[in-house]
C-alpha atoms as a PDB file:
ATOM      1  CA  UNK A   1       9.759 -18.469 -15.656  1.00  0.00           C
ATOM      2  CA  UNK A   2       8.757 -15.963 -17.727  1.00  0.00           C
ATOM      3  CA  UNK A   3      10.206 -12.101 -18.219  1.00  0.00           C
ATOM      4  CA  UNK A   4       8.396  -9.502 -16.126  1.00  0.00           C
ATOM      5  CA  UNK A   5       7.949  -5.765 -17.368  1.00  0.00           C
ATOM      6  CA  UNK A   6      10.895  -3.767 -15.640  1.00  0.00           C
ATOM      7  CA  UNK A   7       9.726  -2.330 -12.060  1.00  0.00           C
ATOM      8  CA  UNK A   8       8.796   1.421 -11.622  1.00  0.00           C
ATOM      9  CA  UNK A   9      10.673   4.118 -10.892  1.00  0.00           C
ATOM     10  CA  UNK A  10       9.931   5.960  -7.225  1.00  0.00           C
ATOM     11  CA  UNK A  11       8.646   8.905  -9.151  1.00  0.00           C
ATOM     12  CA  UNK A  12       6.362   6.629 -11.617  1.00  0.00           C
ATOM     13  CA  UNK A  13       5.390   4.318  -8.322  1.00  0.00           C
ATOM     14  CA  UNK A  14       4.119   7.473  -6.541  1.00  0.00           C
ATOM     15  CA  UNK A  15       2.098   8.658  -9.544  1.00  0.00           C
ATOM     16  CA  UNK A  16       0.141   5.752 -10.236  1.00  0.00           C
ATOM     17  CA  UNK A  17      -0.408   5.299  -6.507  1.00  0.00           C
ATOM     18  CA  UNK A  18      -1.766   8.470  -6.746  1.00  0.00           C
ATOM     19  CA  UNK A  19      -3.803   7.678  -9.664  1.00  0.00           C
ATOM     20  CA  UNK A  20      -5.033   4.225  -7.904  1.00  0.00           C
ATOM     21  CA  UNK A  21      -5.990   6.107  -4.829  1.00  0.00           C
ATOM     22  CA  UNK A  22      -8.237   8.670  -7.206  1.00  0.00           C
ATOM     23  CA  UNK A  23     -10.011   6.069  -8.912  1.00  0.00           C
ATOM     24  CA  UNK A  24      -8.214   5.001 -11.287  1.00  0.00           C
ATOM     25  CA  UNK A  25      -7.635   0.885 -12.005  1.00  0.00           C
ATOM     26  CA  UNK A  26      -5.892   1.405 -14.926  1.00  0.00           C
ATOM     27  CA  UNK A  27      -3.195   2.278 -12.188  1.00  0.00           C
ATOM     28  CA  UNK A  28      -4.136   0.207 -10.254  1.00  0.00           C
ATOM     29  CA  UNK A  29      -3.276  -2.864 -12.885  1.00  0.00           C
ATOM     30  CA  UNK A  30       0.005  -1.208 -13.601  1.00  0.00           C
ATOM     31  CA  UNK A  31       1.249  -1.214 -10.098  1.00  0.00           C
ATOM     32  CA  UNK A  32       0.209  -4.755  -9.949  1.00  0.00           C
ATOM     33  CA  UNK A  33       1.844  -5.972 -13.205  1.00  0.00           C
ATOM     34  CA  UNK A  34       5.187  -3.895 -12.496  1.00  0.00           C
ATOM     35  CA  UNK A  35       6.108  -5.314  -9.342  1.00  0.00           C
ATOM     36  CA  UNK A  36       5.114  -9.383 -10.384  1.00  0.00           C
ATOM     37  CA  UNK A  37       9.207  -9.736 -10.654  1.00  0.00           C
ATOM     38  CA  UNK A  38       9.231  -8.930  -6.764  1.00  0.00           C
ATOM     39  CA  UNK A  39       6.509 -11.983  -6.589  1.00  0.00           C
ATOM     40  CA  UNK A  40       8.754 -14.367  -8.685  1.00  0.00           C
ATOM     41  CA  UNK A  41      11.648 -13.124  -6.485  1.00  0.00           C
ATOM     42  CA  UNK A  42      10.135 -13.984  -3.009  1.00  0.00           C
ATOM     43  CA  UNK A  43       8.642 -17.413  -4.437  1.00  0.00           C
ATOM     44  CA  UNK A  44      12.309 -18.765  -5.400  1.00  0.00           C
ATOM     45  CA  UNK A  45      12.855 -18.862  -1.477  1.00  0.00           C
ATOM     46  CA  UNK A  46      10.052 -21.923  -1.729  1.00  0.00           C
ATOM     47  CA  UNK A  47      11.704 -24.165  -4.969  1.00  0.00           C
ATOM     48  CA  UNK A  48      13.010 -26.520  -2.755  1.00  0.00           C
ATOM     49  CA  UNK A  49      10.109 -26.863  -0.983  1.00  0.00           C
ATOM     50  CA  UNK A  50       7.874 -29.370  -3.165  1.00  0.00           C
ATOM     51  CA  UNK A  51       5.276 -26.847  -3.558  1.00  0.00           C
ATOM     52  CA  UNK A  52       4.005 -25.941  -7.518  1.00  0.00           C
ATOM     53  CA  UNK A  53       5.634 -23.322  -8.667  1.00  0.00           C
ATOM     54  CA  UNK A  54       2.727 -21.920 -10.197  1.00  0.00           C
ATOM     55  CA  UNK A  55       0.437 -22.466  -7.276  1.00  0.00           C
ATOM     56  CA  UNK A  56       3.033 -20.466  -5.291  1.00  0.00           C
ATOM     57  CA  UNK A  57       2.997 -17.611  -7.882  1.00  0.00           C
ATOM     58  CA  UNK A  58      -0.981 -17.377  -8.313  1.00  0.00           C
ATOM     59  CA  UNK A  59      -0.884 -17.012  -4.116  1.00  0.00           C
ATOM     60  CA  UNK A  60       2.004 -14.609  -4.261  1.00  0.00           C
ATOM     61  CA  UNK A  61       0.039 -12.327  -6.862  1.00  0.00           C
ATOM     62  CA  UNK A  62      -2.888 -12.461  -4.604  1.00  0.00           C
ATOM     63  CA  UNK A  63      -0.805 -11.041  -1.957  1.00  0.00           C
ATOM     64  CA  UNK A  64       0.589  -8.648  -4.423  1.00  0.00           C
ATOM     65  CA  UNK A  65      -2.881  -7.342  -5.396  1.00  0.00           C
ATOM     66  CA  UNK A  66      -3.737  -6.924  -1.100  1.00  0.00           C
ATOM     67  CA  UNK A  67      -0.472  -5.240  -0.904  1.00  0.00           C
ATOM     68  CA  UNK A  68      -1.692  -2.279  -3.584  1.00  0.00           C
ATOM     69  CA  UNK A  69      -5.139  -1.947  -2.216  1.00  0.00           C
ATOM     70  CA  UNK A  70      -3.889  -1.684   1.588  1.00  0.00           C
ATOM     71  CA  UNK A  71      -0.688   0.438   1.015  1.00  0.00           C
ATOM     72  CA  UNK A  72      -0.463   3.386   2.703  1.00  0.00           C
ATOM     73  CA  UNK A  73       1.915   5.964   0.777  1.00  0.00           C
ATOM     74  CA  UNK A  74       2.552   8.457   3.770  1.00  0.00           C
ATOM     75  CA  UNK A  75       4.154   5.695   5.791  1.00  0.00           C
ATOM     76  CA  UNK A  76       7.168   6.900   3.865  1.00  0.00           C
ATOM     77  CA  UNK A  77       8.190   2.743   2.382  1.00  0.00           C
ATOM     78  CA  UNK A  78       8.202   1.958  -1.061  1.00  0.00           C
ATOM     79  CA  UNK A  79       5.120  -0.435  -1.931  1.00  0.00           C
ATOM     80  CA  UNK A  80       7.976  -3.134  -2.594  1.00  0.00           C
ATOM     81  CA  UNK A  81       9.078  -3.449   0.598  1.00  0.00           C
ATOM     82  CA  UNK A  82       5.316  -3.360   2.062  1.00  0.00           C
ATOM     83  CA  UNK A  83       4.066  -6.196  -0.941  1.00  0.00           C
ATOM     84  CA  UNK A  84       7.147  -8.110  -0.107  1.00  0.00           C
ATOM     85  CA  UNK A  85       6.066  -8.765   3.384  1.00  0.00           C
ATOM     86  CA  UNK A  86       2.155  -9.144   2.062  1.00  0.00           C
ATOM     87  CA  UNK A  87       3.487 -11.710  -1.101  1.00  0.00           C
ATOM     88  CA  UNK A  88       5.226 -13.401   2.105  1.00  0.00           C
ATOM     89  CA  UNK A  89       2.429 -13.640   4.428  1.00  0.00           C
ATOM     90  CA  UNK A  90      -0.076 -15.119   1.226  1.00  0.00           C
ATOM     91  CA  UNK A  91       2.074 -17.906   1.068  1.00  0.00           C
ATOM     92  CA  UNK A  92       2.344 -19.041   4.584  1.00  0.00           C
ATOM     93  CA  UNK A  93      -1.021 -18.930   5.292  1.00  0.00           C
END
């Protein structure tokens, strides 16, 4: 699998999801593309499996991409811990 960019800091996670939530999908695309290593993490659960991997990580991003457009910063969780569940949730349905 390939190398993912390293994940955001709490302080950089709440600025771009600040950004996002102002209009702004350059944020938006950042937030996405800094937490695909949390995708590639949850899919590893599923390599014994017989599913592609690739099929698994396409789903997982789409789960990752619901998981930034439905987060909800003032629930006080990190957007990992919400997309985790979301990345999840893709792939079992």
């Amino acid at each position: 699998m390939k190398t993912f960019p390293k994940p955001l800091s709490i302080q950089e996670e709440r600025e771009y999801l600040k950004r996002y939530k102002e209009g702004d999908l350059e944020a938006r695309e950042v937030l996405i593309n800094r937490n695909l290593r949390l995708v590639a993490h949850v899919i590893k659960k599923y390599q014994q499996t017989g599913y592609d991997m690739d099929d698994l990580l396409s789903v997982g991003t789409i789960g990752l991409i619901k998981a930034v457009n439905t987060f909800n910063v003032e629930k006080g969780s990190r957007l990992a811990t919400y997309a985790a569940k979301c990345v999840e949730n893709a792939m079992l349905t």
